[in-house]
Each structure stands twice: as structure tokens, then as C-alpha cells.
PDB file of N, CA and C in Angstrom:
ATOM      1  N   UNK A   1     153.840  36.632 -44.367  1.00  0.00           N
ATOM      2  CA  UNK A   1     155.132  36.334 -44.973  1.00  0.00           C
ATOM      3  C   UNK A   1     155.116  34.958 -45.658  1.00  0.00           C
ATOM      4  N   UNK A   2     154.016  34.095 -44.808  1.00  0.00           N
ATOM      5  CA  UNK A   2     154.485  32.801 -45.455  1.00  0.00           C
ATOM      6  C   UNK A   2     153.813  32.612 -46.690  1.00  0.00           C
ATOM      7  N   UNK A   3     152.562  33.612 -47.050  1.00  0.00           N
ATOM      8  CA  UNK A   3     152.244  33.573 -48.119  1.00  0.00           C
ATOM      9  C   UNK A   3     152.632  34.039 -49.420  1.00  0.00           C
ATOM     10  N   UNK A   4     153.660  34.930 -48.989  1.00  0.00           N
ATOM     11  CA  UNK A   4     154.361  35.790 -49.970  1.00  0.00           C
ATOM     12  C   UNK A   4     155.419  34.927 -50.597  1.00  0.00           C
ATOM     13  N   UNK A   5     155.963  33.884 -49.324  1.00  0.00           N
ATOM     14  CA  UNK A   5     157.225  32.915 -50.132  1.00  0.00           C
ATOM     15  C   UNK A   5     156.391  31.965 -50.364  1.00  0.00           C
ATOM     16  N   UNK A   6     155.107  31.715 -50.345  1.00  0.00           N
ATOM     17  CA  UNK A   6     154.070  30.764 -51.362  1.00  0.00           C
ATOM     18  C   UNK A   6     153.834  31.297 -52.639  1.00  0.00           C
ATOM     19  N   UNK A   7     153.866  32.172 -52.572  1.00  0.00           N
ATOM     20  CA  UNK A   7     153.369  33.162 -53.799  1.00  0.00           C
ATOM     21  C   UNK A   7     154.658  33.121 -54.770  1.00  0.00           C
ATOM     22  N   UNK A   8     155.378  33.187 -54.295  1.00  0.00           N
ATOM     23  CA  UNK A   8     157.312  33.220 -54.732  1.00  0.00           C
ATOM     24  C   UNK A   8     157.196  32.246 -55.420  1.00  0.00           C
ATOM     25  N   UNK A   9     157.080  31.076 -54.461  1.00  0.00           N
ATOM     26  CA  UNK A   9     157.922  29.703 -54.827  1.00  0.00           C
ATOM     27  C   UNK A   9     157.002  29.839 -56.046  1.00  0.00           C
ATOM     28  N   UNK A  10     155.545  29.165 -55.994  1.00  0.00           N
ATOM     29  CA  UNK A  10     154.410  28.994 -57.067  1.00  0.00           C
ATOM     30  C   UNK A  10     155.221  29.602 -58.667  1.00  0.00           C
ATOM     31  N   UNK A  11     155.203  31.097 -58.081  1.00  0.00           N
ATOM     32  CA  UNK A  11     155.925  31.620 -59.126  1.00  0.00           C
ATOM     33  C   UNK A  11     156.990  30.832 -59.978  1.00  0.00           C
ATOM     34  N   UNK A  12     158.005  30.764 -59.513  1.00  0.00           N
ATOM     35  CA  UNK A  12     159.240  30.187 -59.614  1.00  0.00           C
ATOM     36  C   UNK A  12     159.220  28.736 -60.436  1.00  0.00           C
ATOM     37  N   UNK A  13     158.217  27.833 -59.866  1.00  0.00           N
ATOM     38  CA  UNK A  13     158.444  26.802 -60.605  1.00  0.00           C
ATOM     39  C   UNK A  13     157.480  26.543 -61.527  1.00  0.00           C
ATOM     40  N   UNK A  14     156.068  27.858 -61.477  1.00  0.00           N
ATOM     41  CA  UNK A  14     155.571  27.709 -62.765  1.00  0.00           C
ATOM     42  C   UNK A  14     155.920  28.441 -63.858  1.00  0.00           C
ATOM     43  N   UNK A  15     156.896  29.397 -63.964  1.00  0.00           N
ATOM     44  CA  UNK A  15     158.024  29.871 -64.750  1.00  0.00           C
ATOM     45  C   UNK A  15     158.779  29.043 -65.746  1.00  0.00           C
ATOM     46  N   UNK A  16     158.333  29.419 -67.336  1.00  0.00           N
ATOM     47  CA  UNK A  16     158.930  29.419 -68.592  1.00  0.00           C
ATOM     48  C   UNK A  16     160.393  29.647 -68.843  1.00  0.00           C
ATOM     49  N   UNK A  17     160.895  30.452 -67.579  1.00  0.00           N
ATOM     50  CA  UNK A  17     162.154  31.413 -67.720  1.00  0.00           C
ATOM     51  C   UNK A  17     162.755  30.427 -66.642  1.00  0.00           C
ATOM     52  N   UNK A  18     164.214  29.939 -65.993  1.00  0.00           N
ATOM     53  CA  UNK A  18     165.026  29.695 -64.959  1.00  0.00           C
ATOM     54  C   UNK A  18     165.142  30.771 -64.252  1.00  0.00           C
ATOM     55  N   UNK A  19     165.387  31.975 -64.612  1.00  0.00           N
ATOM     56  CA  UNK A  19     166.250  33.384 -64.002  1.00  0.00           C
ATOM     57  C   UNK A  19     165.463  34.304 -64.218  1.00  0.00           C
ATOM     58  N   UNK A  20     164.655  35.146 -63.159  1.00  0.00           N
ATOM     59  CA  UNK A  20     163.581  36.265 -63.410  1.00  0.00           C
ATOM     60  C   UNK A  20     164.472  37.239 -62.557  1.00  0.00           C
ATOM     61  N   UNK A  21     163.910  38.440 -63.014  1.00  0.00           N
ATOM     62  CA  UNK A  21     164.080  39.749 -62.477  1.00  0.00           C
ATOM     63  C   UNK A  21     163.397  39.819 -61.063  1.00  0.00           C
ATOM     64  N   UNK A  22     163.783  40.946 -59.995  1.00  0.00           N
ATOM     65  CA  UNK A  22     162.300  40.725 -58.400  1.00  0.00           C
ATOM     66  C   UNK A  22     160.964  41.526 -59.120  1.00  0.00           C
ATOM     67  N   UNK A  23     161.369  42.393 -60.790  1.00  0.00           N
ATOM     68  CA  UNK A  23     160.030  43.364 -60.979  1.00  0.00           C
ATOM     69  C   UNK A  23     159.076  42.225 -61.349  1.00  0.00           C
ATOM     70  N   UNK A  24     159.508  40.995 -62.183  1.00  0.00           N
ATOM     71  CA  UNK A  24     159.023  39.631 -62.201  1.00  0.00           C
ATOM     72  C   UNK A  24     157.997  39.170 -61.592  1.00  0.00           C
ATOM     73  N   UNK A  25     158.505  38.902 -60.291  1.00  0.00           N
ATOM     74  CA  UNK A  25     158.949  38.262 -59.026  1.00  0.00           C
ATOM     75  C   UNK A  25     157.126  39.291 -58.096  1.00  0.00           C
ATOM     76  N   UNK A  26     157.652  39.974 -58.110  1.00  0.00           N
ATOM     77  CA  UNK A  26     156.711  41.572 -57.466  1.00  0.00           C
ATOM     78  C   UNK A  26     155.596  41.640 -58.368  1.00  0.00           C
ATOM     79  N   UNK A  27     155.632  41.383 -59.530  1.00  0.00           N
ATOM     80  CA  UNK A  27     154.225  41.418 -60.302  1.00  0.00           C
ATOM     81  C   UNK A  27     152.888  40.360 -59.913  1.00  0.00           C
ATOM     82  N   UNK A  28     154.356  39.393 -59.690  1.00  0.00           N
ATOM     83  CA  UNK A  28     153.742  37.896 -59.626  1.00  0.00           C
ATOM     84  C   UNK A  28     152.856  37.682 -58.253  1.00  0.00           C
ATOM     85  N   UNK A  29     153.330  37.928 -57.344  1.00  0.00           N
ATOM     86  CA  UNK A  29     153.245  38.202 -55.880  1.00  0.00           C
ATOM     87  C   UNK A  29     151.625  39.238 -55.650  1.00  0.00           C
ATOM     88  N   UNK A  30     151.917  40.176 -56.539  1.00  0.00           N
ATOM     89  CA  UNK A  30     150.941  41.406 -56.394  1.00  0.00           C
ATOM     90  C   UNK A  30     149.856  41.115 -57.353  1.00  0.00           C
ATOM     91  N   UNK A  31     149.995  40.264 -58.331  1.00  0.00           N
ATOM     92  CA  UNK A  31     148.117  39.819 -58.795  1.00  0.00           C
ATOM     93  C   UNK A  31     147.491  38.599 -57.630  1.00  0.00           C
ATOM     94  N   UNK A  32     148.197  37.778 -57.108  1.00  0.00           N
ATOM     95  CA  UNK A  32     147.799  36.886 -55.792  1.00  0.00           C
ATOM     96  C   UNK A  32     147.470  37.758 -54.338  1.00  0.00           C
ATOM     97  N   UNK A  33     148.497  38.687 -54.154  1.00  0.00           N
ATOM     98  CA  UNK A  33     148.272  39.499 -53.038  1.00  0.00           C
ATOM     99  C   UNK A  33     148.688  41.059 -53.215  1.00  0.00           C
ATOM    100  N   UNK A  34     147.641  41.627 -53.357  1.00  0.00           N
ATOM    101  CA  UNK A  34     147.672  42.944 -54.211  1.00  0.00           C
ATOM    102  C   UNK A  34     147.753  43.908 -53.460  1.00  0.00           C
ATOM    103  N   UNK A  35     147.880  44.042 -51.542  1.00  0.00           N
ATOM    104  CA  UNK A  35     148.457  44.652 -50.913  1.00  0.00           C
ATOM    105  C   UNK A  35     149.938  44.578 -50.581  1.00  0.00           C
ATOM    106  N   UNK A  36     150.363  43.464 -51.317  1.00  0.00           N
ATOM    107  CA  UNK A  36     151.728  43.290 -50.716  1.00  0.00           C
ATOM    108  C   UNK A  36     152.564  44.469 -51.273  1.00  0.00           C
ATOM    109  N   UNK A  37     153.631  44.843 -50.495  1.00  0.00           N
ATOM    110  CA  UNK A  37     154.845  45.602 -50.957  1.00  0.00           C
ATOM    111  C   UNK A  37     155.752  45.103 -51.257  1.00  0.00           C
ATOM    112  N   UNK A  38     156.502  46.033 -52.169  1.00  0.00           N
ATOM    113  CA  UNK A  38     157.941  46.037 -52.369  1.00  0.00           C
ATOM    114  C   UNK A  38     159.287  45.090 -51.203  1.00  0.00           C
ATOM    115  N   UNK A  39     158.888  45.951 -50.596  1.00  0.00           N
ATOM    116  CA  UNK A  39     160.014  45.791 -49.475  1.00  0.00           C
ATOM    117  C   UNK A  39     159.753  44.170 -49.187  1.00  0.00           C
ATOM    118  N   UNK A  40     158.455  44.329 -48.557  1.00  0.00           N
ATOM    119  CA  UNK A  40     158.128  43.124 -48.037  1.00  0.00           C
ATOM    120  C   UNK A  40     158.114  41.882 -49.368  1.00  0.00           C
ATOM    121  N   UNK A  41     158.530  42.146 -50.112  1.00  0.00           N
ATOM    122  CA  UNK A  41     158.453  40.683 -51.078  1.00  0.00           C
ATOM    123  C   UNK A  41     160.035  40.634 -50.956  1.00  0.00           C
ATOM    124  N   UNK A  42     160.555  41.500 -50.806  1.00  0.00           N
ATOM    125  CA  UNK A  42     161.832  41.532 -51.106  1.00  0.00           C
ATOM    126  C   UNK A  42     162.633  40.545 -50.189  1.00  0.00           C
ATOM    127  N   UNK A  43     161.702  40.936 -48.610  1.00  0.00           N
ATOM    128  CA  UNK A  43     162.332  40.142 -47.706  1.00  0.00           C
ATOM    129  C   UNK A  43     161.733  38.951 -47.848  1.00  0.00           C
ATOM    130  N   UNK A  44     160.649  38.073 -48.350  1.00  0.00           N
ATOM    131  CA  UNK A  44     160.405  36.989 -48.262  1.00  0.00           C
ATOM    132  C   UNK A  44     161.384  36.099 -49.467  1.00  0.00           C
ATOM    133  N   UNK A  45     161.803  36.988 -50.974  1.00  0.00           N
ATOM    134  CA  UNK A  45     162.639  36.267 -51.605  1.00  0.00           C
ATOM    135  C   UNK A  45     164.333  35.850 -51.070  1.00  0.00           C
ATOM    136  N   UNK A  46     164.669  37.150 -50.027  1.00  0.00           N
ATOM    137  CA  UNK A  46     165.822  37.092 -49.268  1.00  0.00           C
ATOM    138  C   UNK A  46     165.962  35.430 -48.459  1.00  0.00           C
ATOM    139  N   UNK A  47     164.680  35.486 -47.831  1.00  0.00           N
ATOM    140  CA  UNK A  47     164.608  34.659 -46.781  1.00  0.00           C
ATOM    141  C   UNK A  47     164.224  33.173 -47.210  1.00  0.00           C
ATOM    142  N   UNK A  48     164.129  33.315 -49.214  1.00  0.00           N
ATOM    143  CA  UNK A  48     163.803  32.166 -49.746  1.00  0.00           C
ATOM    144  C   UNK A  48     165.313  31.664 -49.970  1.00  0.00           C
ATOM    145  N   UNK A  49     166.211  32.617 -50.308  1.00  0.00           N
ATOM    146  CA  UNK A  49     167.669  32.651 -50.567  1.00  0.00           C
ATOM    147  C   UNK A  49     168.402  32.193 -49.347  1.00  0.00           C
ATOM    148  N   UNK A  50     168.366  32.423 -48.200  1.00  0.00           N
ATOM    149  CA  UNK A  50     168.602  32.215 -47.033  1.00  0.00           C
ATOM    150  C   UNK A  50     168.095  30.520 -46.804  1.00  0.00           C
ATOM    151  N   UNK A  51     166.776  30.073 -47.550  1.00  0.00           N
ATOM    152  CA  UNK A  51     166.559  28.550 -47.481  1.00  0.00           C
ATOM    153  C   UNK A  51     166.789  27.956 -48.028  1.00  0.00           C
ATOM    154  N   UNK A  52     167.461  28.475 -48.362  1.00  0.00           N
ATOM    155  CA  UNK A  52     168.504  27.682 -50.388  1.00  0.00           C
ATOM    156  C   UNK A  52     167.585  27.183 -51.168  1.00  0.00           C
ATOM    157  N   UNK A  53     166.315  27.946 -51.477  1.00  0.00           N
ATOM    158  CA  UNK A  53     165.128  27.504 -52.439  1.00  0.00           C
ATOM    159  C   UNK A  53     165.046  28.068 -53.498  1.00  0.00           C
ATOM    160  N   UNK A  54     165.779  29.347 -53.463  1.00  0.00           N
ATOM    161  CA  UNK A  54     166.137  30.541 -54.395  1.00  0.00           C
ATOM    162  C   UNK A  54     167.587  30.432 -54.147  1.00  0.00           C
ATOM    163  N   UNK A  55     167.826  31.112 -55.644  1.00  0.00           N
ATOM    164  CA  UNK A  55     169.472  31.416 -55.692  1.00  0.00           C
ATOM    165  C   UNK A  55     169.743  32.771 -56.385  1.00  0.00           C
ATOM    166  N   UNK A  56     170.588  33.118 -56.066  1.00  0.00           N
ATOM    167  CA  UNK A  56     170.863  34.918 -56.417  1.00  0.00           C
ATOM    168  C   UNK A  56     171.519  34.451 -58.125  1.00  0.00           C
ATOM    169  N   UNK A  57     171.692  35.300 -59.316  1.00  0.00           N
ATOM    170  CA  UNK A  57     171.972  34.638 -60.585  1.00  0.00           C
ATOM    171  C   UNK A  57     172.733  36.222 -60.827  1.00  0.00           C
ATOM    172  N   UNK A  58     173.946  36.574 -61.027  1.00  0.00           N
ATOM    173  CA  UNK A  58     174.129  37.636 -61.586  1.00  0.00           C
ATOM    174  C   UNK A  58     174.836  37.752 -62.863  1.00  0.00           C
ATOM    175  N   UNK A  59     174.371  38.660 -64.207  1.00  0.00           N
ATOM    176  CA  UNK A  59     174.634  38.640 -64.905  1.00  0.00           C
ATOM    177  C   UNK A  59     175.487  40.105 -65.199  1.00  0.00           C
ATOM    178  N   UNK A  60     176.269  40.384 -64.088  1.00  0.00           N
ATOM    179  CA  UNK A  60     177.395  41.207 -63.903  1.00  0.00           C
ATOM    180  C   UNK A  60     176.646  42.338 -63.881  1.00  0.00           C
ATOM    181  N   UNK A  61     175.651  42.946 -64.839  1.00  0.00           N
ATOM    182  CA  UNK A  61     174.878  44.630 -64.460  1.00  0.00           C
ATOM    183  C   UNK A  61     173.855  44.259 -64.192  1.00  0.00           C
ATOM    184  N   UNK A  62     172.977  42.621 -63.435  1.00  0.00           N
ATOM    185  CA  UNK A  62     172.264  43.001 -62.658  1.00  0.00           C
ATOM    186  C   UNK A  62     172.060  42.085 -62.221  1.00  0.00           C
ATOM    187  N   UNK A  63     170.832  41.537 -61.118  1.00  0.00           N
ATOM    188  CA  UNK A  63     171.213  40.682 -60.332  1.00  0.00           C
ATOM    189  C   UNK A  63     169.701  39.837 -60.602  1.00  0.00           C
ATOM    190  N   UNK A  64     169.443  38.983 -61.231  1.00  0.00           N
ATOM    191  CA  UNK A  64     168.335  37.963 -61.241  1.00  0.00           C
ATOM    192  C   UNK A  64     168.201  36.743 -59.970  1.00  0.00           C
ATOM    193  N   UNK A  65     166.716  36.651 -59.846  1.00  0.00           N
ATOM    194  CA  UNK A  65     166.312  35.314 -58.881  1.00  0.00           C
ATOM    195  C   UNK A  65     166.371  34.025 -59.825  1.00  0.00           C
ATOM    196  N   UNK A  66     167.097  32.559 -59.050  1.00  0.00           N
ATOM    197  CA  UNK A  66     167.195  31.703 -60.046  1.00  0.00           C
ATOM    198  C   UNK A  66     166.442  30.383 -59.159  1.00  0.00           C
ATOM    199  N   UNK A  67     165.345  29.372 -59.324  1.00  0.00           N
ATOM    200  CA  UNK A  67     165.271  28.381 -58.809  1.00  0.00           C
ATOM    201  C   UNK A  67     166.390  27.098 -58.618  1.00  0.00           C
ATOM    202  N   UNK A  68     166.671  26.940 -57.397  1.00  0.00           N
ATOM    203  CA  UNK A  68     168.048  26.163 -56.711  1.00  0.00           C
ATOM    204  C   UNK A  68     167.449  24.797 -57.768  1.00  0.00           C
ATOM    205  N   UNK A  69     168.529  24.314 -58.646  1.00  0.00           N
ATOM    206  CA  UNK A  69     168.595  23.307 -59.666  1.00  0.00           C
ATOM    207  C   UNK A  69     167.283  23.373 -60.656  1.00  0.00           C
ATOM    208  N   UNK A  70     167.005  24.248 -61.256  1.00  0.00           N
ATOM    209  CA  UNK A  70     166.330  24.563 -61.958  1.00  0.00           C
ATOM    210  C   UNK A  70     166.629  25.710 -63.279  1.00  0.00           C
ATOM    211  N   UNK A  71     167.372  25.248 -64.321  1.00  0.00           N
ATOM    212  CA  UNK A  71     167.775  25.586 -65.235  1.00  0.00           C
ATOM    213  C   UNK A  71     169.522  25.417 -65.306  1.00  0.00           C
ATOM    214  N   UNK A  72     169.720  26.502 -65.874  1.00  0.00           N
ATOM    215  CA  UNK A  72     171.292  26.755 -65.668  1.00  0.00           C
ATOM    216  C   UNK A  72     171.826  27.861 -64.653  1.00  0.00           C
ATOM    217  N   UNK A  73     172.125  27.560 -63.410  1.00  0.00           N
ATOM    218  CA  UNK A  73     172.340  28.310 -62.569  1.00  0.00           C
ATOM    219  C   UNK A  73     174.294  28.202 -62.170  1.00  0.00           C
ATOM    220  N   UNK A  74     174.425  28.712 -61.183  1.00  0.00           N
ATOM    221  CA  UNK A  74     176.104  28.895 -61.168  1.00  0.00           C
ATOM    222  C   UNK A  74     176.522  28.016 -60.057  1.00  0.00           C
ATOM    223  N   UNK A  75     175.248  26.889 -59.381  1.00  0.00           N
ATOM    224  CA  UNK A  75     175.525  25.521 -59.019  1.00  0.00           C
ATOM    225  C   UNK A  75     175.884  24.132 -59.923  1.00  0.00           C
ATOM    226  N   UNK A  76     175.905  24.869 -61.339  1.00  0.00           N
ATOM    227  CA  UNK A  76     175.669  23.807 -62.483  1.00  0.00           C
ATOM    228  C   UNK A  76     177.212  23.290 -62.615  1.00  0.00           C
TER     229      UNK A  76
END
């Protein structure tokens, strides 16, 4: 798990974009660790959200991952 929210974060702040999708997120995760699942990334981005390291971003029809003060998020 803890590599998966290593794999996350990495992601996250070497990201061009503020606000990614989890298919993003799951791509990113799965060229570093290429057994990982679905589910299971899902719960390590939850539990990144839960550490206030990630922030949920919704753009009303869908729901993007946003790095906590990192772009324009809805802490801004």
C-alpha cells in the first residue's frame, strides 16, 4: 500500500496537469507496479484524501484527483 501512495504522490507532483482523472492516476501506478489493481489504487488514493495530500476536484459530471495547494483547487 505504501508503495502505491508512493507511486500516487510521485505521480501527482510530477504532473503537467493540477486535476487528473484515477484512469490517470491507475496508468501511472501500473507502469511502476504492474500488478497493482484497480480497487487497490483506489484505496491508497482514498487514504491519500483521508491525509489531506490529495483532494477530491469535482467538475459536476465527474470527479477528478487534485494535489492539496497545487494548482487551482476549491481550497483556493
Amino acid at each position: 500500500m505504501e508503495d502505491m501512495k508512493k507511486a500516487i504522490m510521485d505521480f501527482a507532483e510530477n504532473s503537467k496537469k493540477s486535476k487528473f482523472y484515477f484512469n490517470d492516476i491507475q496508468k501511472a501506478v501500473q507502469k511502476v507496479l504492474p500488478d497493482a489493481k484497480a480497487r487497490m489504487i483506489k484505496k491508497a488514493a482514498t487514504e491519500l484524501i483521508n491525509e489531506e495530500k490529495l483532494i477530491y476536484f469535482s467538475t459536476g459530471s465527474s470527479t477528478m484527483y487534485g494535489m492539496k495547494g497545487k494548482g487551482q483547487t476549491e481550497d483556493h
